[in-house]
PDB file of N, CA and C in Angstrom:
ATOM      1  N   UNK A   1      54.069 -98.794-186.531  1.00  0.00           N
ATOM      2  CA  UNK A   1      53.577 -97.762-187.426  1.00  0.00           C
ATOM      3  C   UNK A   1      53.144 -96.575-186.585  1.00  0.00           C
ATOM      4  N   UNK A   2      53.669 -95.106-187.224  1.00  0.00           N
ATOM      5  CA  UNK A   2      53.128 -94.493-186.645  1.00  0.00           C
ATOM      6  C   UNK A   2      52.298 -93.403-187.385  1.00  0.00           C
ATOM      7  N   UNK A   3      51.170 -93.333-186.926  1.00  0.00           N
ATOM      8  CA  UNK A   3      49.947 -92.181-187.618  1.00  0.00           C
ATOM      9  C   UNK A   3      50.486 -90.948-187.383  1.00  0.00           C
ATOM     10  N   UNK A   4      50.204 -90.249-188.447  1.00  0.00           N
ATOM     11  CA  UNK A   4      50.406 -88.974-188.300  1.00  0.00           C
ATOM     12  C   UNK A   4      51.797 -88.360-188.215  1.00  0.00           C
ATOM     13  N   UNK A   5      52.396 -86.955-187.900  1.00  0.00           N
ATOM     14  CA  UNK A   5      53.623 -86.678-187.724  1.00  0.00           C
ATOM     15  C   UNK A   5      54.381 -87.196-187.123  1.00  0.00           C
ATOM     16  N   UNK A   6      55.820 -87.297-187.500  1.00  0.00           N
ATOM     17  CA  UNK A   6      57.043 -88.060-186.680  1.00  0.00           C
ATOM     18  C   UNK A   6      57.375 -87.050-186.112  1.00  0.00           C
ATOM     19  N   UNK A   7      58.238 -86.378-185.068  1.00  0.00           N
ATOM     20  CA  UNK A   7      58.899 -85.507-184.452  1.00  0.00           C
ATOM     21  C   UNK A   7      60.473 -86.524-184.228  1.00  0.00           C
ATOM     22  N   UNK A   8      61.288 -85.611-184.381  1.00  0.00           N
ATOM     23  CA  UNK A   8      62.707 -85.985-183.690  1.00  0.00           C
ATOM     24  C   UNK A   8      62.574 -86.944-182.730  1.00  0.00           C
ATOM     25  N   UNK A   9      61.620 -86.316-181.709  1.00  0.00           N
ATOM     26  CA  UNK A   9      61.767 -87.027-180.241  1.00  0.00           C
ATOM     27  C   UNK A   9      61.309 -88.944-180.346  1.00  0.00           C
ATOM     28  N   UNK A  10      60.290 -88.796-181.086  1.00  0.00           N
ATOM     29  CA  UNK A  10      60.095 -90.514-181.800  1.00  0.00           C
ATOM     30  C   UNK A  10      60.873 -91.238-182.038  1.00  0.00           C
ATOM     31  N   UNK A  11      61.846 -90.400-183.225  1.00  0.00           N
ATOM     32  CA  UNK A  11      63.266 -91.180-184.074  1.00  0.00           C
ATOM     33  C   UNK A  11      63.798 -91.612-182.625  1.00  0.00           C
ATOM     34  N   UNK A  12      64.223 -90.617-182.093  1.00  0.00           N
ATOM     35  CA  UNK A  12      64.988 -91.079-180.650  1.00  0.00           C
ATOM     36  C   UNK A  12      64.441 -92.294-179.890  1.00  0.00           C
ATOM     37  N   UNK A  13      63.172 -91.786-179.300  1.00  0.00           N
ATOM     38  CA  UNK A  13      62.720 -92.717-178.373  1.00  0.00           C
ATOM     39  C   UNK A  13      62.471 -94.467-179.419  1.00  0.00           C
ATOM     40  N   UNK A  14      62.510 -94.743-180.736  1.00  0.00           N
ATOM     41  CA  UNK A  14      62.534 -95.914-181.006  1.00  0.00           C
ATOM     42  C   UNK A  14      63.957 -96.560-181.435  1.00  0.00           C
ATOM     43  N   UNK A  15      65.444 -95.436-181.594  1.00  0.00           N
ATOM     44  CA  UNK A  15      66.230 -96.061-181.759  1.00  0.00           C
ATOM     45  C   UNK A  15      67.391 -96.075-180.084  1.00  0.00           C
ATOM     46  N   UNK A  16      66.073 -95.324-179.261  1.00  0.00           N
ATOM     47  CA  UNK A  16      66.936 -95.961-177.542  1.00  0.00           C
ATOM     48  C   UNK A  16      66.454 -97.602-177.567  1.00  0.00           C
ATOM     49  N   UNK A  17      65.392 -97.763-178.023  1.00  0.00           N
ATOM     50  CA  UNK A  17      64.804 -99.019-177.891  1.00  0.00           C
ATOM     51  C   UNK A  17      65.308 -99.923-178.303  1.00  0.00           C
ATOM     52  N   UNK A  18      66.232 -99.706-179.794  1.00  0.00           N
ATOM     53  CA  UNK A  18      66.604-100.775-180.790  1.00  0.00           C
ATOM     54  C   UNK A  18      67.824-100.922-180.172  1.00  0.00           C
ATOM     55  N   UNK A  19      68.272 -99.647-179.531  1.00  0.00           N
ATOM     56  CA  UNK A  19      70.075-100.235-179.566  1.00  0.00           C
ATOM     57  C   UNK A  19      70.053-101.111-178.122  1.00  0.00           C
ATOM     58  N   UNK A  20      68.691-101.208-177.786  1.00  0.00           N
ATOM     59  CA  UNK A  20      68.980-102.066-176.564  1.00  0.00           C
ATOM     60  C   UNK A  20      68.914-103.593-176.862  1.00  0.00           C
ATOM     61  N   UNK A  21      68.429-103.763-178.308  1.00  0.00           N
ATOM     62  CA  UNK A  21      68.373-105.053-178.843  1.00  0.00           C
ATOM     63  C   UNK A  21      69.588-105.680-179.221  1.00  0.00           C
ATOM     64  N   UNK A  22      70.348-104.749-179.592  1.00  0.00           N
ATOM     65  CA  UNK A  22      71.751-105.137-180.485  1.00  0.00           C
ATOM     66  C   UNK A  22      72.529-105.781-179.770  1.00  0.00           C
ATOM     67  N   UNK A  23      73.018-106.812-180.730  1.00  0.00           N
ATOM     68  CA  UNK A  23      74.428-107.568-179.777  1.00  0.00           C
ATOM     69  C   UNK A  23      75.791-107.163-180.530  1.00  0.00           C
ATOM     70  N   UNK A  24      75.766-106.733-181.266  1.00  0.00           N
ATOM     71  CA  UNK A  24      77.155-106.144-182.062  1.00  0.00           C
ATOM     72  C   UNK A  24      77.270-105.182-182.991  1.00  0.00           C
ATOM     73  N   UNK A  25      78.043-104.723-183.744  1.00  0.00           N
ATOM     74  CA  UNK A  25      77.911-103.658-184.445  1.00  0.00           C
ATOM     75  C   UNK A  25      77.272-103.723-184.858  1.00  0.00           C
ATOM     76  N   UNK A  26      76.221-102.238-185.538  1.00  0.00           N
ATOM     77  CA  UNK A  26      74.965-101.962-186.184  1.00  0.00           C
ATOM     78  C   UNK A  26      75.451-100.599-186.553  1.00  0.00           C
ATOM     79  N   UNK A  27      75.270-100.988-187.934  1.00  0.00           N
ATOM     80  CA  UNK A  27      75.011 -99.494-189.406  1.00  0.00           C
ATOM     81  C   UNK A  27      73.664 -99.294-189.211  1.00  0.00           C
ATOM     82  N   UNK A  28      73.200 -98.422-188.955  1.00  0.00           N
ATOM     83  CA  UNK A  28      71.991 -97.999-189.496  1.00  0.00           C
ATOM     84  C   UNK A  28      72.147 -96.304-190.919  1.00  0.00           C
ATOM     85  N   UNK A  29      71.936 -96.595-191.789  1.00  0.00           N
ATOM     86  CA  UNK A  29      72.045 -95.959-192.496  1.00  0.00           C
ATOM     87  C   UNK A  29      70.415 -94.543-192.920  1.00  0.00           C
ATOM     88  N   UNK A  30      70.706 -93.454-192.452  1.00  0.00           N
ATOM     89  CA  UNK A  30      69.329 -92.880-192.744  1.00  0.00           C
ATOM     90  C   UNK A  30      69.815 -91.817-193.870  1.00  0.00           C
ATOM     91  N   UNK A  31      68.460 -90.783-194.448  1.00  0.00           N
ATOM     92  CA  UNK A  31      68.506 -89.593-195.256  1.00  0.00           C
ATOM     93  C   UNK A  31      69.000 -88.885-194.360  1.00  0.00           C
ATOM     94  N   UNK A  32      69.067 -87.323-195.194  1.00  0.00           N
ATOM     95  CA  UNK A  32      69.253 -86.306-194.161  1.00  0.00           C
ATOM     96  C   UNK A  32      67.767 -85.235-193.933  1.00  0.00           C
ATOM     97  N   UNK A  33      66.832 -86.530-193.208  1.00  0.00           N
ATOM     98  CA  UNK A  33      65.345 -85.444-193.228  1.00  0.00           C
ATOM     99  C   UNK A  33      65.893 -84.602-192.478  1.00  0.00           C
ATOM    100  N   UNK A  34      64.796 -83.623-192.308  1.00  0.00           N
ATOM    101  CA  UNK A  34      65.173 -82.617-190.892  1.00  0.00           C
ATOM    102  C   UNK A  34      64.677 -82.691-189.434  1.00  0.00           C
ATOM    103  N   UNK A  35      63.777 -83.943-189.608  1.00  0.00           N
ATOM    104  CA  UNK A  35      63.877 -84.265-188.148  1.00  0.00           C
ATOM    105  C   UNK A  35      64.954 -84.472-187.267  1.00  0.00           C
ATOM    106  N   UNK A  36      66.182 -85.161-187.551  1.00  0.00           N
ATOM    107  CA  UNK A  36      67.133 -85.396-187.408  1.00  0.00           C
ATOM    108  C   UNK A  36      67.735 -83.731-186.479  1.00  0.00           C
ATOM    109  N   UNK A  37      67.231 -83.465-185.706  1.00  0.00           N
ATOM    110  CA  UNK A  37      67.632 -82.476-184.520  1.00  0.00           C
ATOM    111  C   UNK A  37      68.931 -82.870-184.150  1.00  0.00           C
ATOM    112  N   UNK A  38      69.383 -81.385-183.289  1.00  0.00           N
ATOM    113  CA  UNK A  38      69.964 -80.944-182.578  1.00  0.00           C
ATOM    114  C   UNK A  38      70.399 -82.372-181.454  1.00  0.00           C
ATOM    115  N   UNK A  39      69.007 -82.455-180.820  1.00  0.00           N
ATOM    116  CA  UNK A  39      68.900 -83.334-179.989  1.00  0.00           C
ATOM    117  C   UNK A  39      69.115 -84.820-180.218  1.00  0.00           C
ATOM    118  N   UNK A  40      68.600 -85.428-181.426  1.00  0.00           N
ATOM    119  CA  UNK A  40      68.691 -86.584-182.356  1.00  0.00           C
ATOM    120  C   UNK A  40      70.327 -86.648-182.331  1.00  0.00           C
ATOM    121  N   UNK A  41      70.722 -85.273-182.870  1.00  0.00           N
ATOM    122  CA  UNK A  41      72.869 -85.795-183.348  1.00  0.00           C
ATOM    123  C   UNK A  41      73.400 -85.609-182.107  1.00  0.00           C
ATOM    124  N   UNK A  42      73.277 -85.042-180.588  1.00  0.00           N
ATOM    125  CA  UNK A  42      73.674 -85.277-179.493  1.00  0.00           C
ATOM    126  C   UNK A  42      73.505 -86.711-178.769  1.00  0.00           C
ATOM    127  N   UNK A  43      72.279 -87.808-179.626  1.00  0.00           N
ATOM    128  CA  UNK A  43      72.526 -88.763-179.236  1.00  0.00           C
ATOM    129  C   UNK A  43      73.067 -90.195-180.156  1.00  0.00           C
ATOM    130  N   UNK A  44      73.678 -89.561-180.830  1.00  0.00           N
ATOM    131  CA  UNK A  44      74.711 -90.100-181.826  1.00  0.00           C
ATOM    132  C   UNK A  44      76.140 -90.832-181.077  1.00  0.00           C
ATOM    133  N   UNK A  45      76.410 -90.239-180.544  1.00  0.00           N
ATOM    134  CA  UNK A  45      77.462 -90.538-179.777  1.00  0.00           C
ATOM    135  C   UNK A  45      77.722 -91.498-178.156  1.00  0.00           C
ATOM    136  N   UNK A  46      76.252 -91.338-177.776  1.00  0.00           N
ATOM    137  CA  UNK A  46      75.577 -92.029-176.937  1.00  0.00           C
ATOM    138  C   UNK A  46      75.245 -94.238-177.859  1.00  0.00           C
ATOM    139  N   UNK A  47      74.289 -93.502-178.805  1.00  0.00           N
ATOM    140  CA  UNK A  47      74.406 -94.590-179.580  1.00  0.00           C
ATOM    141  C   UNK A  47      75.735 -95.640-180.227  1.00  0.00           C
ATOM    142  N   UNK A  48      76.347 -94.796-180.667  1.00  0.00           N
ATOM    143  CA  UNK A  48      78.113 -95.152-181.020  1.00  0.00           C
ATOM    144  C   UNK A  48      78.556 -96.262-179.566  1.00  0.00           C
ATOM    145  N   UNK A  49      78.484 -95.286-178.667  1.00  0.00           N
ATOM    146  CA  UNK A  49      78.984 -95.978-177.532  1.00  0.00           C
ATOM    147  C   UNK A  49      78.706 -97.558-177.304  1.00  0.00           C
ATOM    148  N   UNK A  50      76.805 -97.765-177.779  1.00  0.00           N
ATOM    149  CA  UNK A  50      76.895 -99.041-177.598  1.00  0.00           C
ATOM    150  C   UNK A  50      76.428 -99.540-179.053  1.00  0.00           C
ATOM    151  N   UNK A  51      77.401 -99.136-179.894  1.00  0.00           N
ATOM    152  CA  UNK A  51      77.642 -99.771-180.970  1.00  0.00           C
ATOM    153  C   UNK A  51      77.194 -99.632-182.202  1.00  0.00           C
ATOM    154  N   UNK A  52      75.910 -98.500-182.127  1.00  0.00           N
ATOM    155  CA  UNK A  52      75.171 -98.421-183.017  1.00  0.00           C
ATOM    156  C   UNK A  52      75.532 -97.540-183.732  1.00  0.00           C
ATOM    157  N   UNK A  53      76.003 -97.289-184.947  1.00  0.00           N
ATOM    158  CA  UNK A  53      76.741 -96.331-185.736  1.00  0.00           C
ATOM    159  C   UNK A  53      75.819 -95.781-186.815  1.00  0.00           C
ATOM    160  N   UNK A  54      75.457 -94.434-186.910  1.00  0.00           N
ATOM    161  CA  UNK A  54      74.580 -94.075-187.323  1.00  0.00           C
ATOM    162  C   UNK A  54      75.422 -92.928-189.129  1.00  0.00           C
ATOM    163  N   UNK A  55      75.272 -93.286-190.260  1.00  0.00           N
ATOM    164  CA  UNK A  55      74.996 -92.795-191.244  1.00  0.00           C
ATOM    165  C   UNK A  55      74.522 -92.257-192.212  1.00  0.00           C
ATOM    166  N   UNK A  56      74.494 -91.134-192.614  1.00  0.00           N
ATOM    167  CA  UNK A  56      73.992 -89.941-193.154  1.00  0.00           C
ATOM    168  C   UNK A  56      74.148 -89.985-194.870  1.00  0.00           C
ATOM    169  N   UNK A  57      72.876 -90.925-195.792  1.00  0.00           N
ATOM    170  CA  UNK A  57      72.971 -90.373-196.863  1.00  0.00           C
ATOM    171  C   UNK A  57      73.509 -88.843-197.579  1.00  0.00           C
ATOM    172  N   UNK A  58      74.123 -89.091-198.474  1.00  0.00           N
ATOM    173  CA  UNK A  58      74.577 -87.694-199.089  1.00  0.00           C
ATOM    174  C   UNK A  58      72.749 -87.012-199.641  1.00  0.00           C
ATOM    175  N   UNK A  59      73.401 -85.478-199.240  1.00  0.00           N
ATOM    176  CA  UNK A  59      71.731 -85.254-200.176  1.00  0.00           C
ATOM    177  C   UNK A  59      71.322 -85.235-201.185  1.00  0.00           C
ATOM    178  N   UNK A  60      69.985 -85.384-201.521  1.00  0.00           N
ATOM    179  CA  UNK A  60      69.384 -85.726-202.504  1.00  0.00           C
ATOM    180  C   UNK A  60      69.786 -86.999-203.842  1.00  0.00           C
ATOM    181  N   UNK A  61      69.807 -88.248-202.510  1.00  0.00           N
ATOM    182  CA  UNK A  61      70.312 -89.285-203.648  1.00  0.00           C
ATOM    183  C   UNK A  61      69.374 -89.824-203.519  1.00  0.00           C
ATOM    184  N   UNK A  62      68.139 -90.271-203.811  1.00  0.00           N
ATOM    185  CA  UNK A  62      67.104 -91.471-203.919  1.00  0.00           C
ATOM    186  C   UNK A  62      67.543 -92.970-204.429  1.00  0.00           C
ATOM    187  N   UNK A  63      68.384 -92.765-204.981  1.00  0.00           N
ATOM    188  CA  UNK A  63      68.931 -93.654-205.686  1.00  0.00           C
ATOM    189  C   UNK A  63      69.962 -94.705-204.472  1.00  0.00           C
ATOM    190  N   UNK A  64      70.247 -94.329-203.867  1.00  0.00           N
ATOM    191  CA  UNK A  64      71.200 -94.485-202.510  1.00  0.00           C
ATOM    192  C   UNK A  64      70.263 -95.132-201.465  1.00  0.00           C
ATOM    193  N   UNK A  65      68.676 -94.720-201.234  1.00  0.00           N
ATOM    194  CA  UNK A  65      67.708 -94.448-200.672  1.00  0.00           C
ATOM    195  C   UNK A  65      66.903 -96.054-200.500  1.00  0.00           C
ATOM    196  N   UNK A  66      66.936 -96.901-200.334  1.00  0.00           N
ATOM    197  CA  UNK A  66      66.278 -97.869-200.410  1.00  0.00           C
ATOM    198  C   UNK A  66      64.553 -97.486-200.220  1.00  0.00           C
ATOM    199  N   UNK A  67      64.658 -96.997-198.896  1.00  0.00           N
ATOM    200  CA  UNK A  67      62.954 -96.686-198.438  1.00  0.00           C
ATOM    201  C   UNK A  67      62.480 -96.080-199.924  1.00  0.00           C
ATOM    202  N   UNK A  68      63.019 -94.574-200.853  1.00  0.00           N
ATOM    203  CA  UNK A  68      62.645 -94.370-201.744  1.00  0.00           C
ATOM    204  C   UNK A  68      62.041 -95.129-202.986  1.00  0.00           C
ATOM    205  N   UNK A  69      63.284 -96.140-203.004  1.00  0.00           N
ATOM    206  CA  UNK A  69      62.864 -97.395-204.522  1.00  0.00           C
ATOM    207  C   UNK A  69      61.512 -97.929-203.674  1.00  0.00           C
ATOM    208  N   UNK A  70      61.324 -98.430-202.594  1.00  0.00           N
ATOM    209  CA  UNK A  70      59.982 -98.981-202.269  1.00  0.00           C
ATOM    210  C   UNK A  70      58.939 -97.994-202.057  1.00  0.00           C
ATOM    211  N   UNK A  71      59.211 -96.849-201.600  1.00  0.00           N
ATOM    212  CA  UNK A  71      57.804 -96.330-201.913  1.00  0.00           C
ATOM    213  C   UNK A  71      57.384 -95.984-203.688  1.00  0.00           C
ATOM    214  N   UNK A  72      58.875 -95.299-204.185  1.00  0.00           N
ATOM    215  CA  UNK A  72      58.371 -95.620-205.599  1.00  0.00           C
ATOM    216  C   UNK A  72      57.136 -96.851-206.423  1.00  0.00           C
ATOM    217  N   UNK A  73      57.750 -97.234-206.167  1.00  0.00           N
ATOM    218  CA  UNK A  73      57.049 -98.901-206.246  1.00  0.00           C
ATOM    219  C   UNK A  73      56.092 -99.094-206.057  1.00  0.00           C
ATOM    220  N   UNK A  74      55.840 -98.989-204.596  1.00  0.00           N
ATOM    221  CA  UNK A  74      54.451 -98.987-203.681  1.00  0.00           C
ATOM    222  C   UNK A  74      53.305 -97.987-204.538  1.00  0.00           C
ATOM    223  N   UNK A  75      53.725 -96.943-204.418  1.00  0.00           N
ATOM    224  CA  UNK A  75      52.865 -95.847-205.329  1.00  0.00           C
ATOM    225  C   UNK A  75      52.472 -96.196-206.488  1.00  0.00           C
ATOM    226  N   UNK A  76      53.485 -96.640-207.333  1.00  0.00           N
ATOM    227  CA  UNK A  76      53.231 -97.485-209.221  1.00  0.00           C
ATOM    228  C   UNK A  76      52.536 -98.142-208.947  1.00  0.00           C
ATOM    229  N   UNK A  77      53.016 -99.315-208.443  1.00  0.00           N
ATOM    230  CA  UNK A  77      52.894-100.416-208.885  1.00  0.00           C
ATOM    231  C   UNK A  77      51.624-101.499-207.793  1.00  0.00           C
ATOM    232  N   UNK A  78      51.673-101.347-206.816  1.00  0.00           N
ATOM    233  CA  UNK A  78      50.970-102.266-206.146  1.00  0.00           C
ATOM    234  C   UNK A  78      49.841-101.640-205.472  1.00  0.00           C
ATOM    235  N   UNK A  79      48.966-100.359-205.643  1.00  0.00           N
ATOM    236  CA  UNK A  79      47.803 -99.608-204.633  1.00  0.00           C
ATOM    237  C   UNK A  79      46.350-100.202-205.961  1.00  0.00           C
ATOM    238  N   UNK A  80      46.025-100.605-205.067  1.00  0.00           N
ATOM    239  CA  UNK A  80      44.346-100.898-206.053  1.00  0.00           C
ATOM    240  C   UNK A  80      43.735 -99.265-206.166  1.00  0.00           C
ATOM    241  N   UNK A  81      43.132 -99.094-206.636  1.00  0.00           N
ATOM    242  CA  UNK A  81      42.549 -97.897-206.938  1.00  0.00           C
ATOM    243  C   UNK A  81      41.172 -97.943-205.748  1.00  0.00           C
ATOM    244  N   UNK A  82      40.889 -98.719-204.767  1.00  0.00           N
ATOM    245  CA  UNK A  82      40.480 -98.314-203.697  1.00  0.00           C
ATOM    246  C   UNK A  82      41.113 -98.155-202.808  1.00  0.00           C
ATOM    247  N   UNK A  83      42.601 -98.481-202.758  1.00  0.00           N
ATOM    248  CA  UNK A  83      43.248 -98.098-201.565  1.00  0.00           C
ATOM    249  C   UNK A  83      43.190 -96.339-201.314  1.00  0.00           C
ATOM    250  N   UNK A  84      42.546 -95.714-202.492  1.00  0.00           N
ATOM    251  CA  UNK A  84      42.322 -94.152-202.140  1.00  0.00           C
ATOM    252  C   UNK A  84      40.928 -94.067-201.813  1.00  0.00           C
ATOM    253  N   UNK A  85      40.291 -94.729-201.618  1.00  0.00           N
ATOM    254  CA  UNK A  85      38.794 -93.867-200.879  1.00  0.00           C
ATOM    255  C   UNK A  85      38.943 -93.167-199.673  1.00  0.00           C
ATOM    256  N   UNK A  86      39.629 -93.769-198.880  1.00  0.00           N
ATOM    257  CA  UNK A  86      39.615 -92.991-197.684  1.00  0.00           C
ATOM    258  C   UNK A  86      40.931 -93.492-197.119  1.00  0.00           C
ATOM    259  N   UNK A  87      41.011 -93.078-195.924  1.00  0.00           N
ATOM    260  CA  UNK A  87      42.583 -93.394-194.843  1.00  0.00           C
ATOM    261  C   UNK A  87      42.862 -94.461-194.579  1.00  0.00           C
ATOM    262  N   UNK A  88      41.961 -94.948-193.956  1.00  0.00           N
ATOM    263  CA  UNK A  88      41.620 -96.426-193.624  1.00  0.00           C
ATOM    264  C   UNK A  88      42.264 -97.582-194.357  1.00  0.00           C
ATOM    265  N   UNK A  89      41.484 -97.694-195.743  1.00  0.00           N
ATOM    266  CA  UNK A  89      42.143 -98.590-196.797  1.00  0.00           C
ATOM    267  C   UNK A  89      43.177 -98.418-197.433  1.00  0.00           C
ATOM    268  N   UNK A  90      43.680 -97.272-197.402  1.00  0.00           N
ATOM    269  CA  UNK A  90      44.859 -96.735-197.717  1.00  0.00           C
ATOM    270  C   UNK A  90      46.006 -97.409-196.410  1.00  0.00           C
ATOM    271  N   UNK A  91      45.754 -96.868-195.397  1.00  0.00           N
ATOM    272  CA  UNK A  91      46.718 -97.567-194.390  1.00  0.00           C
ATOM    273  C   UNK A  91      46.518 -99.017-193.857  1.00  0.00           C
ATOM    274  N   UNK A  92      45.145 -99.921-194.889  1.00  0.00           N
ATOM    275  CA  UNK A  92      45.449-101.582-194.877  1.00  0.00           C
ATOM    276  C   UNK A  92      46.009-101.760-195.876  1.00  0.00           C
ATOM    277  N   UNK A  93      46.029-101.250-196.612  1.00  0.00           N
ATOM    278  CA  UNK A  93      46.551-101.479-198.352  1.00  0.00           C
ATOM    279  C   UNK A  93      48.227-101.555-197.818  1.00  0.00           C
ATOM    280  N   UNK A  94      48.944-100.339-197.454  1.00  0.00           N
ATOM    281  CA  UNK A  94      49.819-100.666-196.992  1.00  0.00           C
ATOM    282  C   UNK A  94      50.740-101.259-195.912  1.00  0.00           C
ATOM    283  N   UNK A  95      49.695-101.623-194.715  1.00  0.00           N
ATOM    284  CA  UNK A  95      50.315-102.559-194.244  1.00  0.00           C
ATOM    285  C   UNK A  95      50.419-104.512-194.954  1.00  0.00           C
ATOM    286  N   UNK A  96      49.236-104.199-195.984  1.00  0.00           N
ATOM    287  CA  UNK A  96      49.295-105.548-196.592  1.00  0.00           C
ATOM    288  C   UNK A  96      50.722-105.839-197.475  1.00  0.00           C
ATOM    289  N   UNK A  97      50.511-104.833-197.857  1.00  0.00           N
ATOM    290  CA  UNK A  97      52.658-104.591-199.052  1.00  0.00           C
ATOM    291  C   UNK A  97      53.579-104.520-197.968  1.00  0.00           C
ATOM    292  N   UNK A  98      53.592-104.088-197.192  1.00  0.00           N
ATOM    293  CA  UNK A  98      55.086-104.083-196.404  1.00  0.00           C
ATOM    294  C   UNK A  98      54.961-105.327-195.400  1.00  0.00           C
TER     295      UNK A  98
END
């Protein structure tokens, strides 16, 4: 988990990490946020190389979106009404759902 803003350079530095896990082909399927840099799609091809094939939802499909249907969800359906007092219980609340 990470607090606070993501930057490009994150996305990167945790999917150098993952593709070092992989033993065979890997889809990873993402949105098109805009973190997704310059720098991020120069290492697309780097990734490819060892296997990790990276895909670009069309925009604005939520529906396509898995992460979306679960935060939907998350938001409805499963926050106690103290998971808003403060940050804190808010970010145990959701590590308890995921």
């Amino acid at each position: 988990m990470i607090e606070g803003t993501t930057k490009s350079i994150d996305i990167i530095s945790v999917l150098d990490e993952f593709v070092q896990t992989i033993s065979k082909k890997t889809i990873l399927v993402l949105d098109n946020t805009p973190r997704h840099s310059k720098a991020f799609k120069k290492k697309i091809l780097f990734w490819k190389s060892l296997d990790l094939y990276i895909y670009f939802l069309p925009p604005y499909s939520p529906e396509l979106d898995k992460i979306e249907i679960l935060w939907r969800f998350t938001k409805h359906k499963w926050p106690l009404f103290d998971a808003f007092l403060n940050f804190n219980k808010l970010k145990d609340r959701l590590n308890l759902v995921l």
